[in-house]
N, C-alpha and C. Protein backbone atom coordinates (compact mmCIF):
# COMPACT_ATOMS: atom_id res chain seq x y z
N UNK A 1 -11.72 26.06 -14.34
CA UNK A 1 -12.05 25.66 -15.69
C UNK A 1 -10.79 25.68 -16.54
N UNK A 2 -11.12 24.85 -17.49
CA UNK A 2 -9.79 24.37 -18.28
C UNK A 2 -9.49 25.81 -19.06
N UNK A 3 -8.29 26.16 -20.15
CA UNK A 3 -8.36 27.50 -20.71
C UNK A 3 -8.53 26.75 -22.03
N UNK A 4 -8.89 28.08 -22.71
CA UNK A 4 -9.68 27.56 -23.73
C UNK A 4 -8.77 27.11 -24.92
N UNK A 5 -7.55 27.04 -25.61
CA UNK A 5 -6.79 26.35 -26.09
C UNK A 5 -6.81 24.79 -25.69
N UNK A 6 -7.22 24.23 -24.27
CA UNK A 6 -7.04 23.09 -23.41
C UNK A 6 -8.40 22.63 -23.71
N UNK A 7 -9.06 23.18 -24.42
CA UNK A 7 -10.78 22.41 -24.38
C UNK A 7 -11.06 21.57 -24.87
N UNK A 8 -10.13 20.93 -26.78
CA UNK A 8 -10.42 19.95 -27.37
C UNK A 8 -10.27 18.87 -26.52
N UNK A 9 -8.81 19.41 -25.88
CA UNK A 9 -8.00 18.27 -25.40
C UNK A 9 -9.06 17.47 -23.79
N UNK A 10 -9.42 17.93 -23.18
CA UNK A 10 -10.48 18.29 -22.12
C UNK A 10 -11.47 17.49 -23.10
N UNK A 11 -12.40 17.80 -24.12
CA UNK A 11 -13.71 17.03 -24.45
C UNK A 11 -13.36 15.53 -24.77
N UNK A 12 -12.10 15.61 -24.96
CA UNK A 12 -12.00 14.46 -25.65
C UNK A 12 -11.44 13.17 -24.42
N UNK A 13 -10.79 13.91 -23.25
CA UNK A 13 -10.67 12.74 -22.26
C UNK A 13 -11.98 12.65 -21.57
N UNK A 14 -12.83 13.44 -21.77
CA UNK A 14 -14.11 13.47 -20.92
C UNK A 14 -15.07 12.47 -21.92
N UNK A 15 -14.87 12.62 -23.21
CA UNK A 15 -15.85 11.31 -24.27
C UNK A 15 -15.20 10.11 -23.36
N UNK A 16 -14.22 10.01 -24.05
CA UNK A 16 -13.01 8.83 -23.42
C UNK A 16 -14.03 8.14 -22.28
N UNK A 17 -13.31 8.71 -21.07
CA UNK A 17 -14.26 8.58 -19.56
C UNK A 17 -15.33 8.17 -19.69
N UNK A 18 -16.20 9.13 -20.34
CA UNK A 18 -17.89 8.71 -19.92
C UNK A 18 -17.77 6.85 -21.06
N UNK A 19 -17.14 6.67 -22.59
CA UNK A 19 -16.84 6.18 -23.17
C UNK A 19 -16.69 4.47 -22.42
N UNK A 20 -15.66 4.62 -21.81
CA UNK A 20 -15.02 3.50 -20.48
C UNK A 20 -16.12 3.11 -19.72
N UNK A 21 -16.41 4.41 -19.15
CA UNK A 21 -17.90 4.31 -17.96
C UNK A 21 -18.59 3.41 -18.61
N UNK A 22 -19.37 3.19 -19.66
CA UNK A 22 -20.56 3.24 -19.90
C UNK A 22 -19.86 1.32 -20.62
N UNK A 23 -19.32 0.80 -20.62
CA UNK A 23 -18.75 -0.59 -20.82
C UNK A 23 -18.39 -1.09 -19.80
N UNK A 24 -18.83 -2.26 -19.84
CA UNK A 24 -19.68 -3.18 -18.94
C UNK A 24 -17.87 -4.01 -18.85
N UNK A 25 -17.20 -3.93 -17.99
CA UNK A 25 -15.77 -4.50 -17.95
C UNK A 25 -15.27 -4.37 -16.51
N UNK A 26 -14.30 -5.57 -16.77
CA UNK A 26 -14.05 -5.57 -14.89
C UNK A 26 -12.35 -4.61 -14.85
N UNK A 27 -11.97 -4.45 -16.05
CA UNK A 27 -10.55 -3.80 -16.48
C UNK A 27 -10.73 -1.93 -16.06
N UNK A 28 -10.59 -2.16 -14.62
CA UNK A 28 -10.39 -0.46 -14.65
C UNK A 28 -9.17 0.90 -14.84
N UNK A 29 -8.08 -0.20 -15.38
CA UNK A 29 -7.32 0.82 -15.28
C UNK A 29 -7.71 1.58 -16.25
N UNK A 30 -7.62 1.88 -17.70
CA UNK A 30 -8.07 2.63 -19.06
C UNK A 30 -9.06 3.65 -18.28
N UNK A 31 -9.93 2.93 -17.72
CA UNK A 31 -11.45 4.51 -17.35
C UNK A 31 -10.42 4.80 -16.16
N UNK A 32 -9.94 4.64 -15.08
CA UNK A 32 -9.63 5.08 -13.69
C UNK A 32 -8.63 5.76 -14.29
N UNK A 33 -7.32 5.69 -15.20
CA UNK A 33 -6.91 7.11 -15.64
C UNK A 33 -7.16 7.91 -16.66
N UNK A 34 -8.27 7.39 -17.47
CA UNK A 34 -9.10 8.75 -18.31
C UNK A 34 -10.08 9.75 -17.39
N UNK A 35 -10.56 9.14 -16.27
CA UNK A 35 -11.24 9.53 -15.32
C UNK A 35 -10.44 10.44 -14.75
N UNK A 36 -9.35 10.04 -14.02
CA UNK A 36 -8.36 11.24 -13.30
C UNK A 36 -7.95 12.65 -13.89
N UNK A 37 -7.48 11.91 -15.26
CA UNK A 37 -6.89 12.87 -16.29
C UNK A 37 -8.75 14.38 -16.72
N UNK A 38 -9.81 13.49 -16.99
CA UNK A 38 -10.69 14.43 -17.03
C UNK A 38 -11.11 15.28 -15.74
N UNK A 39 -11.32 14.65 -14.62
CA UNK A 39 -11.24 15.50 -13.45
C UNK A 39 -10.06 16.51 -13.31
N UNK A 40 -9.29 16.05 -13.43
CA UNK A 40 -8.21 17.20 -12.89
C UNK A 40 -8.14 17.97 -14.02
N UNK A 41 -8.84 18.22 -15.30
CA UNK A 41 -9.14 18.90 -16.18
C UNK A 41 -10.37 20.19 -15.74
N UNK A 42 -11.20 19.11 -15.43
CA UNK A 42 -12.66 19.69 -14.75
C UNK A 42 -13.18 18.84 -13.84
N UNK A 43 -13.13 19.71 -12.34
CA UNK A 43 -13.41 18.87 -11.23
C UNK A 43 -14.91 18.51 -10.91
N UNK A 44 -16.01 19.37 -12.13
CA UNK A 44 -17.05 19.03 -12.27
C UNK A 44 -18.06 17.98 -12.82
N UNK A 45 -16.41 17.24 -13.90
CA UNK A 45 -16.78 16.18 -14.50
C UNK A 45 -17.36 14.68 -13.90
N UNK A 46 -16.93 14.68 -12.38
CA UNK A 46 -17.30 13.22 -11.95
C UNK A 46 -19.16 13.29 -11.72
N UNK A 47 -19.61 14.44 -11.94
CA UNK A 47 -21.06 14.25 -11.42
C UNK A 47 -21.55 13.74 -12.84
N UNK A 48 -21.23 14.55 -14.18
CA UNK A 48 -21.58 13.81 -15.44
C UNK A 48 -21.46 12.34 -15.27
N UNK A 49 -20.11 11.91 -15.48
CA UNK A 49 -20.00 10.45 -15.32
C UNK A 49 -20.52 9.78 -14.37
N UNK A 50 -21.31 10.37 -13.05
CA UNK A 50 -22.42 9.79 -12.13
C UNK A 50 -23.39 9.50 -12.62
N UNK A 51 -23.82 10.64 -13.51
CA UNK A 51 -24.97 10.62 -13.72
C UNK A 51 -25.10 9.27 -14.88
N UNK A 52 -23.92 9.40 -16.02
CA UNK A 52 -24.35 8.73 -17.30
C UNK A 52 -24.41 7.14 -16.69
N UNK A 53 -23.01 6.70 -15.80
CA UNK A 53 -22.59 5.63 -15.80
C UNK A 53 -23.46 4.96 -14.47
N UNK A 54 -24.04 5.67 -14.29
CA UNK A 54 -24.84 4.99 -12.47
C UNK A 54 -23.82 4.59 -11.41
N UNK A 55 -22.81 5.01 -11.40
CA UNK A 55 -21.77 5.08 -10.12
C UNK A 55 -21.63 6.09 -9.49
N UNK A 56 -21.44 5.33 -8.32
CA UNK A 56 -21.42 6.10 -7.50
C UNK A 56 -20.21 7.27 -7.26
N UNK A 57 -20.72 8.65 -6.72
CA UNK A 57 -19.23 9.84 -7.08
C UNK A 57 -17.91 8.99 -5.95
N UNK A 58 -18.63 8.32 -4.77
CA UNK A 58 -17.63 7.93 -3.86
C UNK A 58 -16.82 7.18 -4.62
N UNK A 59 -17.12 6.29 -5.09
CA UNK A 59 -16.67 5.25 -5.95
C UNK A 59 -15.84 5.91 -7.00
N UNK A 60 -16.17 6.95 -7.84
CA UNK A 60 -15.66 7.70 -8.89
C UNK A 60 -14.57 8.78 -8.06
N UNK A 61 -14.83 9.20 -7.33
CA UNK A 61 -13.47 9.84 -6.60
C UNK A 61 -12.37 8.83 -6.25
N UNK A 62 -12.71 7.40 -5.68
CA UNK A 62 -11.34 6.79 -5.63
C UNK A 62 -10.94 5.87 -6.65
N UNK A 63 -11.61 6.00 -8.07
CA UNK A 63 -11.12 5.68 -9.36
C UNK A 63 -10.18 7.02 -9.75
N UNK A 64 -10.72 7.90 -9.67
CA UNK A 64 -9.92 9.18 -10.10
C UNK A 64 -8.57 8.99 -9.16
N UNK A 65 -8.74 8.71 -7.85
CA UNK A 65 -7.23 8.87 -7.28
C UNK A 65 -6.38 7.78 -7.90
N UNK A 66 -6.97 6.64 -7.89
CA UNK A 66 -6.50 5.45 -8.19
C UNK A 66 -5.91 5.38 -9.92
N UNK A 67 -6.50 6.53 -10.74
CA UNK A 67 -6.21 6.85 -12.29
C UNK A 67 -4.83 7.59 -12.23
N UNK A 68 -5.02 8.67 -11.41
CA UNK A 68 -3.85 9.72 -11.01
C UNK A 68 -2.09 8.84 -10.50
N UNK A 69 -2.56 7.91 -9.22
CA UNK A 69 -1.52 6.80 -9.38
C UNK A 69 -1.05 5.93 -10.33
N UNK A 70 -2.22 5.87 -10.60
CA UNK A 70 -1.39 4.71 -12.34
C UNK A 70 -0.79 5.36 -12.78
N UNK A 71 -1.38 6.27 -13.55
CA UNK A 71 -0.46 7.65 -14.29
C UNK A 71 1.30 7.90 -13.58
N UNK A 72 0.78 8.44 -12.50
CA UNK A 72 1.97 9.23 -11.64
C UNK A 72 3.53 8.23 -11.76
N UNK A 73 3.05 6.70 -11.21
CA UNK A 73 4.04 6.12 -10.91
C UNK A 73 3.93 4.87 -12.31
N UNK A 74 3.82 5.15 -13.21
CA UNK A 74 3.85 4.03 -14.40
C UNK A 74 3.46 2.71 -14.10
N UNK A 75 2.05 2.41 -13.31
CA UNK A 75 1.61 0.93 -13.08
C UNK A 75 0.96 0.48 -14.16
N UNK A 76 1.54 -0.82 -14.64
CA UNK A 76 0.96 -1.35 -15.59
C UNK A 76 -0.32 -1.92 -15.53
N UNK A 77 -1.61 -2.06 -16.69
CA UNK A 77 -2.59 -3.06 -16.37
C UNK A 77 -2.19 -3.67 -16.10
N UNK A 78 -1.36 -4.60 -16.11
CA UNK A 78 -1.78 -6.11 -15.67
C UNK A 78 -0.99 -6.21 -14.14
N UNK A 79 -0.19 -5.03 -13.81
CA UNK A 79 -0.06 -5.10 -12.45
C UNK A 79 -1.31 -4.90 -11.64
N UNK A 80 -1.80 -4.00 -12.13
CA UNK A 80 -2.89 -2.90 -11.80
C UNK A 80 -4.13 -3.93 -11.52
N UNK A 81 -4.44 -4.75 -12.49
CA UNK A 81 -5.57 -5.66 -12.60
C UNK A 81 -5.60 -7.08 -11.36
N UNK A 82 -4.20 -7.39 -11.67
CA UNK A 82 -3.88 -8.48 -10.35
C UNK A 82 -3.86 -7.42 -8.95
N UNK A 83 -3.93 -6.63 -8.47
CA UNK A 83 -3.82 -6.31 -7.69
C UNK A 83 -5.23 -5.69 -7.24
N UNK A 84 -5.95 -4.57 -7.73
CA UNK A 84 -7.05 -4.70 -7.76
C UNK A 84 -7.61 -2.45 -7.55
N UNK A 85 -8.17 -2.17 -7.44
CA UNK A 85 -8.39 -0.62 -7.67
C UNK A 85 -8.64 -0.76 -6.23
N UNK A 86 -9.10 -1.41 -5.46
CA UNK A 86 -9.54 -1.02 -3.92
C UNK A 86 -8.33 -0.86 -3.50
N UNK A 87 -7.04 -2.05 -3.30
CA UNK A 87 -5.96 -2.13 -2.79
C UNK A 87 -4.82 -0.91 -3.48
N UNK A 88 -4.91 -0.73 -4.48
CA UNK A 88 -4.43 0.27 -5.09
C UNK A 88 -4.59 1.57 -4.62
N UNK A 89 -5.45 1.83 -4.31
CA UNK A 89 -6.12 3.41 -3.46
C UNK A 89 -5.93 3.18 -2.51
N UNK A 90 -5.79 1.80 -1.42
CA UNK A 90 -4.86 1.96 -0.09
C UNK A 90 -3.44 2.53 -0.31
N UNK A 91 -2.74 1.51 -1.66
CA UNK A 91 -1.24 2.20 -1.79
C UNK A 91 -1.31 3.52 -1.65
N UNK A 92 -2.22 4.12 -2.57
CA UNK A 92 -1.64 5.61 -2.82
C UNK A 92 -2.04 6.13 -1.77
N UNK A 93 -3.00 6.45 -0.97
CA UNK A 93 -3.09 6.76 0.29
C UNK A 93 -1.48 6.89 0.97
N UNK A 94 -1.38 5.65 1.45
CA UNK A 94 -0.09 5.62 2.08
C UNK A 94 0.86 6.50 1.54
N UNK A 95 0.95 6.03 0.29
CA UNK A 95 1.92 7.00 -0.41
C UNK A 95 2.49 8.05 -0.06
N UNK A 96 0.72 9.15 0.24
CA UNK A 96 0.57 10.29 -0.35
C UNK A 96 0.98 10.64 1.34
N UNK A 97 0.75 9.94 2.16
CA UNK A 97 0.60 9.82 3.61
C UNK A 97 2.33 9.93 4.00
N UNK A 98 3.18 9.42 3.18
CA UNK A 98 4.45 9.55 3.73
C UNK A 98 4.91 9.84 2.37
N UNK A 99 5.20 11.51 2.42
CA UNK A 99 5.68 12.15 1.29
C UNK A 99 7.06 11.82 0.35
N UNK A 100 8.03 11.25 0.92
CA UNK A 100 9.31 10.84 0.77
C UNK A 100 9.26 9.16 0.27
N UNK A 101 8.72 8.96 -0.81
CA UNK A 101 8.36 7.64 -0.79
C UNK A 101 9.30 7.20 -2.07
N UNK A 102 10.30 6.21 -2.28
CA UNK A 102 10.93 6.46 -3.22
C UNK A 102 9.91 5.10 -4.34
N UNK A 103 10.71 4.96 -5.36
CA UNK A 103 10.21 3.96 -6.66
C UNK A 103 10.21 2.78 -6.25
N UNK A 104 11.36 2.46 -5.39
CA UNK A 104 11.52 1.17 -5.26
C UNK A 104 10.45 0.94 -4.05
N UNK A 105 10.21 1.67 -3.17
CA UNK A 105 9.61 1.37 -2.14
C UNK A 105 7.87 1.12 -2.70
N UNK A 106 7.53 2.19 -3.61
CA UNK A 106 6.38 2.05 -3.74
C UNK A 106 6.62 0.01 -4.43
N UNK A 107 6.94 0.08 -5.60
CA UNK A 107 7.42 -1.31 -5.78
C UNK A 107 7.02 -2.18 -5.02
N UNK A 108 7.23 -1.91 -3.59
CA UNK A 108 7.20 -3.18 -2.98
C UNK A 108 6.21 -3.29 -1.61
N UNK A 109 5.27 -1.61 -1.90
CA UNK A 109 3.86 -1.57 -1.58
C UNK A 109 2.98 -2.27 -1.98
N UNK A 110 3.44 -2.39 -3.75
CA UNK A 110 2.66 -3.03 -4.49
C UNK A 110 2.62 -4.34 -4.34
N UNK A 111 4.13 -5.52 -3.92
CA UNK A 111 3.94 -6.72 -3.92
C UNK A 111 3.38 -7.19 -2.58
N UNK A 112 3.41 -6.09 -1.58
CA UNK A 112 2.73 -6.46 -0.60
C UNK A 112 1.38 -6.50 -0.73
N UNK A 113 0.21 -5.80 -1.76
CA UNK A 113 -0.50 -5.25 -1.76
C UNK A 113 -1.32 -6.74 -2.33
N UNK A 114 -0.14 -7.35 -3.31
CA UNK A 114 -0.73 -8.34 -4.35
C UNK A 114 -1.25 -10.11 -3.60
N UNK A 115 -0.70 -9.60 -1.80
CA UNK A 115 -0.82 -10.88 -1.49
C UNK A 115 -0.93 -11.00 0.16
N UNK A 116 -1.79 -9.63 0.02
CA UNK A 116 -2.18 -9.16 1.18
C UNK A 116 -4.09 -8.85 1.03
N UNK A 117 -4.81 -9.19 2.06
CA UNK A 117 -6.44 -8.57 1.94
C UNK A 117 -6.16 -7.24 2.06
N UNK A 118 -7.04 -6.40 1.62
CA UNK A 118 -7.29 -4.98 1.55
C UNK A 118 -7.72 -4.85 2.96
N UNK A 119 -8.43 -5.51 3.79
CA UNK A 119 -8.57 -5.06 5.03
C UNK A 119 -7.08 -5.36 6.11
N UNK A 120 -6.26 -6.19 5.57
CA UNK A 120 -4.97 -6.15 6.38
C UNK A 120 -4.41 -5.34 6.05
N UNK A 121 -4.26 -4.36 4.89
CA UNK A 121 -3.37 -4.22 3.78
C UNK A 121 -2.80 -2.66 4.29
N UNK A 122 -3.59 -1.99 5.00
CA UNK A 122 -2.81 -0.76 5.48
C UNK A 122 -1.32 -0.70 6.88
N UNK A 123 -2.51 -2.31 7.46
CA UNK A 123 -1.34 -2.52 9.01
C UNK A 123 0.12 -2.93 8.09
N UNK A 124 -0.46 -3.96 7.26
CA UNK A 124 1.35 -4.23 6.05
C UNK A 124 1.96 -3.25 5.78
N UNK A 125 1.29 -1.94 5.21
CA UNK A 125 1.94 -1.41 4.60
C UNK A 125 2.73 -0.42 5.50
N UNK A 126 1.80 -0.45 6.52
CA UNK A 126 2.87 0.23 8.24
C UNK A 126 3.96 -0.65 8.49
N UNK A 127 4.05 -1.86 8.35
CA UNK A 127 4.65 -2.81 8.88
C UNK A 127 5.95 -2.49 7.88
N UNK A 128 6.05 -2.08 6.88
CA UNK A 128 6.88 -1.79 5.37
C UNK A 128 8.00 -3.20 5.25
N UNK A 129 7.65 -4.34 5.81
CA UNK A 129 8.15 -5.35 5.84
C UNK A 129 7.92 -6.51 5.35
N UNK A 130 7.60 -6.98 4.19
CA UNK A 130 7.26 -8.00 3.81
C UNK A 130 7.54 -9.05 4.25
N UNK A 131 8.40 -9.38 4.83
CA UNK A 131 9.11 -11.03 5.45
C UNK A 131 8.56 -11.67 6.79
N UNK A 132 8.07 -10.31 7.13
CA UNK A 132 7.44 -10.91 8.64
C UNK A 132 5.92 -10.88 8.62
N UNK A 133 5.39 -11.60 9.22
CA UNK A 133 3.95 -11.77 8.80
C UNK A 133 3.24 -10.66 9.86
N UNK A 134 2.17 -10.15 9.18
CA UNK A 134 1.17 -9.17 9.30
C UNK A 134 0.74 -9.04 10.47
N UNK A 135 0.89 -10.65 11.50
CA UNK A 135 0.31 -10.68 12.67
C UNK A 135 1.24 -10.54 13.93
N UNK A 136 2.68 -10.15 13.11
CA UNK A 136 3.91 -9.95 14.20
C UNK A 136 3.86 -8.77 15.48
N UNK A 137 4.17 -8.47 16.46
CA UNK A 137 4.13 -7.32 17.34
C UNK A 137 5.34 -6.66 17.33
N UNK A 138 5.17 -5.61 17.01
CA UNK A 138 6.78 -4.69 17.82
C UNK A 138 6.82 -4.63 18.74
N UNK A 139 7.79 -4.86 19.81
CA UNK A 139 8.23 -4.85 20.91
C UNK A 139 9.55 -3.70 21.46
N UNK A 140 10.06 -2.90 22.17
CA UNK A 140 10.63 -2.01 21.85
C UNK A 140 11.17 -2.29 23.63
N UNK A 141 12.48 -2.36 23.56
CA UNK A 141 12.90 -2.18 25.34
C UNK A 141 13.81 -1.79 25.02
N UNK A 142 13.64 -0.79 26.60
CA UNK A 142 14.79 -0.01 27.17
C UNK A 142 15.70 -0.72 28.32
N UNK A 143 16.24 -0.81 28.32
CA UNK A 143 17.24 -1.35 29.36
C UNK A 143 18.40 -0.58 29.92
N UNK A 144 19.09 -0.41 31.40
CA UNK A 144 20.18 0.67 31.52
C UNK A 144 21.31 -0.21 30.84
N UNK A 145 21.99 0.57 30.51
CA UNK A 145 23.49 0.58 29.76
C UNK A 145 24.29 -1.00 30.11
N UNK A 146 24.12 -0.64 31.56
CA UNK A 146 24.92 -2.05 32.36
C UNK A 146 24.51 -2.87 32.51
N UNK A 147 22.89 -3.20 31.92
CA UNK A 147 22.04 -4.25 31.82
C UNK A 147 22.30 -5.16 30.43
N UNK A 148 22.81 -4.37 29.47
CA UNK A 148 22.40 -4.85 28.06
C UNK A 148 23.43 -6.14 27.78
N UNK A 149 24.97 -6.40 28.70
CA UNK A 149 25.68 -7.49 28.03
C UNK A 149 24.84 -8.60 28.76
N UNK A 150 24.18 -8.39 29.61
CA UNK A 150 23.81 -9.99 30.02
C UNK A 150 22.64 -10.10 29.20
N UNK A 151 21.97 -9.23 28.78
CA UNK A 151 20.78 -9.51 27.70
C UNK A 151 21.24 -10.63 26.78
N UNK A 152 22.37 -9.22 25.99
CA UNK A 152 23.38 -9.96 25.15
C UNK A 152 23.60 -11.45 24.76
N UNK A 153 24.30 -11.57 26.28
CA UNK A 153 24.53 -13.09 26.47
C UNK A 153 23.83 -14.09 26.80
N UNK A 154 22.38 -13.93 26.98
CA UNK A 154 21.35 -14.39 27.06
C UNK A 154 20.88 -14.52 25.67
N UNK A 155 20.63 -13.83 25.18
CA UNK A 155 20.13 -13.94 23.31
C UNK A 155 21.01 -14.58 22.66
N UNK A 156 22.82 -14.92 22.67
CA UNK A 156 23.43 -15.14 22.08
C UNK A 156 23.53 -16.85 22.64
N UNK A 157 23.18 -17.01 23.95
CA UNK A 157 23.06 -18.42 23.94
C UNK A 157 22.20 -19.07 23.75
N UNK A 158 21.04 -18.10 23.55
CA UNK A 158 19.69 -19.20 22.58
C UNK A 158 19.63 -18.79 21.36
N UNK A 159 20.73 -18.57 20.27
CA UNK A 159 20.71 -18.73 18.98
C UNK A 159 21.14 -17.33 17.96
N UNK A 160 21.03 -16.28 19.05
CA UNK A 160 21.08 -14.81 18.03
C UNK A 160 22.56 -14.85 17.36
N UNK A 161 23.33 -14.64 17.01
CA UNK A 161 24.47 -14.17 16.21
C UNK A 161 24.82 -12.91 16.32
N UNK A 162 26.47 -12.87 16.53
CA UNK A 162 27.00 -11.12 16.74
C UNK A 162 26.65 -10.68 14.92
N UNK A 163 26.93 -9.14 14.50
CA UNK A 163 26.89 -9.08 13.28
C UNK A 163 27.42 -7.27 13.63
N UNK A 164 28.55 -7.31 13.20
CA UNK A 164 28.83 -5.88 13.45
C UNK A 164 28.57 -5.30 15.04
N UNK A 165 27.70 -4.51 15.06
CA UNK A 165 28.06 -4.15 16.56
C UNK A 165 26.47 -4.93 17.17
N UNK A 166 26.03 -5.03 16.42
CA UNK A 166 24.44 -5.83 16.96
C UNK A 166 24.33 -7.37 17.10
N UNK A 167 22.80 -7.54 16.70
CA UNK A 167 22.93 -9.04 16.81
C UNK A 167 21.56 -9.15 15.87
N UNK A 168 21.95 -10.48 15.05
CA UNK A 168 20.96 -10.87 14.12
C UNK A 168 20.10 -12.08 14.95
N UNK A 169 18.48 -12.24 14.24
CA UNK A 169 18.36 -13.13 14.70
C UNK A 169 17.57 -13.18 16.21
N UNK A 170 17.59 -11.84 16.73
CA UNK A 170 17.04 -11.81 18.20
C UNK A 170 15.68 -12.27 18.14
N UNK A 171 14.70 -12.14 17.38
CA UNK A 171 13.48 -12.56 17.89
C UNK A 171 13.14 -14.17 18.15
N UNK A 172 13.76 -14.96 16.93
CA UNK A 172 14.33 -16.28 17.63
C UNK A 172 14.74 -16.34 18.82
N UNK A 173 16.10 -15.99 19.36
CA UNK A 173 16.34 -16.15 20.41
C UNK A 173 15.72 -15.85 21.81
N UNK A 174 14.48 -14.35 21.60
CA UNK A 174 13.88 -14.34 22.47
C UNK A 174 13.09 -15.44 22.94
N UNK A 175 12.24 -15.73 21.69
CA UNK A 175 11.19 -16.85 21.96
C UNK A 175 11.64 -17.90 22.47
N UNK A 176 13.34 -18.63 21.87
CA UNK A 176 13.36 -19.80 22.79
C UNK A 176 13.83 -19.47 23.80
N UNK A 177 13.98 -18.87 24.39
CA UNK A 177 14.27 -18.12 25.79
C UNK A 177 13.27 -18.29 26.51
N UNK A 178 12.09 -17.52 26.12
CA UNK A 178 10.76 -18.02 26.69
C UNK A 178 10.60 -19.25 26.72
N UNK A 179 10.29 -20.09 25.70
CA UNK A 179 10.41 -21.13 25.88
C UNK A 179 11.20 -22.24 26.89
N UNK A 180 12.50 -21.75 27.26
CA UNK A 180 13.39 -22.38 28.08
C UNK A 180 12.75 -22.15 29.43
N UNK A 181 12.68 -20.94 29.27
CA UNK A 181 11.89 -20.24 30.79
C UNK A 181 10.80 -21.15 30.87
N UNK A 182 9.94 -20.96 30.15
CA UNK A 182 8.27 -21.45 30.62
C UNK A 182 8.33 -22.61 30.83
N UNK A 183 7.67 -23.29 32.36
CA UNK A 183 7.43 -24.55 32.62
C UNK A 183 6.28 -25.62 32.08
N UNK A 184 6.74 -26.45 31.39
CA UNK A 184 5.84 -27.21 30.76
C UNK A 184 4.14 -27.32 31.51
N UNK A 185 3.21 -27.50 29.93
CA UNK A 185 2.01 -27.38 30.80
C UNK A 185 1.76 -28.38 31.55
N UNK A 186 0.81 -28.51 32.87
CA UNK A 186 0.47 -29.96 33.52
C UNK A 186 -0.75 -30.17 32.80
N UNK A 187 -0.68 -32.14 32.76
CA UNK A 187 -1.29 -32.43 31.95
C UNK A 187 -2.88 -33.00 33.14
């Protein structure tokens, strides 16, 4: 329970809340962080606002998380609104999921978030790659030591590029590799 100096402050995000609740609007950021801000005041408050607003607590627990993120990391409505409160509570999930998450990165959770489905939207945000599409595979080989220049020179003659001590460009070159390899279909 809140202490009692903290109580005006407490009734008055809890009017707020139930306030938001009870208006008929598709704009959730305003209630999803008056909501957070009154829960984490009083964790008893989401059953009131169940009760007044006819939502559901599931639903009202991931407005509250989703209030707490707005808050936390300064998302604006109108980021907030284009993007959407479902996909938003995937971000913070993740977020919260890999503790070391810097500003910029969340940033660009978010633009993934804005143009991605919510049901793809967690494999993206594993993927932490925007450029490659959602349906790409990682592939990962080991090869011995004395194997790797003819790789090398195999990738570099279907298109990869040296770049420092690596090579840019390999997944191109794999594929037309394959491609070179694979014998045309019979018709």
């Amino acid at each position: 329970m809140a202490p009692v100096q903290d109580q005006p402050a407490v009734d008055h995000l809890k009017l707020e809340a139930l306030a938001l609740a009870a208006k008929s609007t598709k704009s959730f950021h305003a209630f999803a962080r008056a909501l957070s801000a009154a829960h984490k005041s009083d964790p008893a408050f989401l059953y009131e606002v169940e009760e007044a607003a006819k939502i559901k607590r599931r639903a009202l627990f991931y407005l509250s998380d989703v209030g707490g993120f707005l808050t936390d990391h300064g998302i604006t409505e109108k980021q907030a609104e284009r993007i959407g409160w479902t996909k938003i509570q995937i971000v913070a999930r993740h977020v919260r999921c890999n503790n070391a998450v810097s500003k910029r990165l969340i940033h660009r959770y978010l633009k993934i978030a804005e143009h991605t489905t919510a049901h793809r939207l967690p494999a993206a945000l594993n993927n932490q790659d925007d450029d490659r599409p959602v349906t790409s595979r990682t592939v990962l080989l080991r090869i011995p030591a004395d194997a790797y220049p003819a790789l090398e020179n195999a990738l570099l003659a279907h298109g990869a590029e040296k770049q420092g001590r690596g090579l840019v460009g390999k997944e191109q070159a794999i594929m037309a590799l394959i491609q070179s390899a694979t014998p045309p279909a019979r018709s």
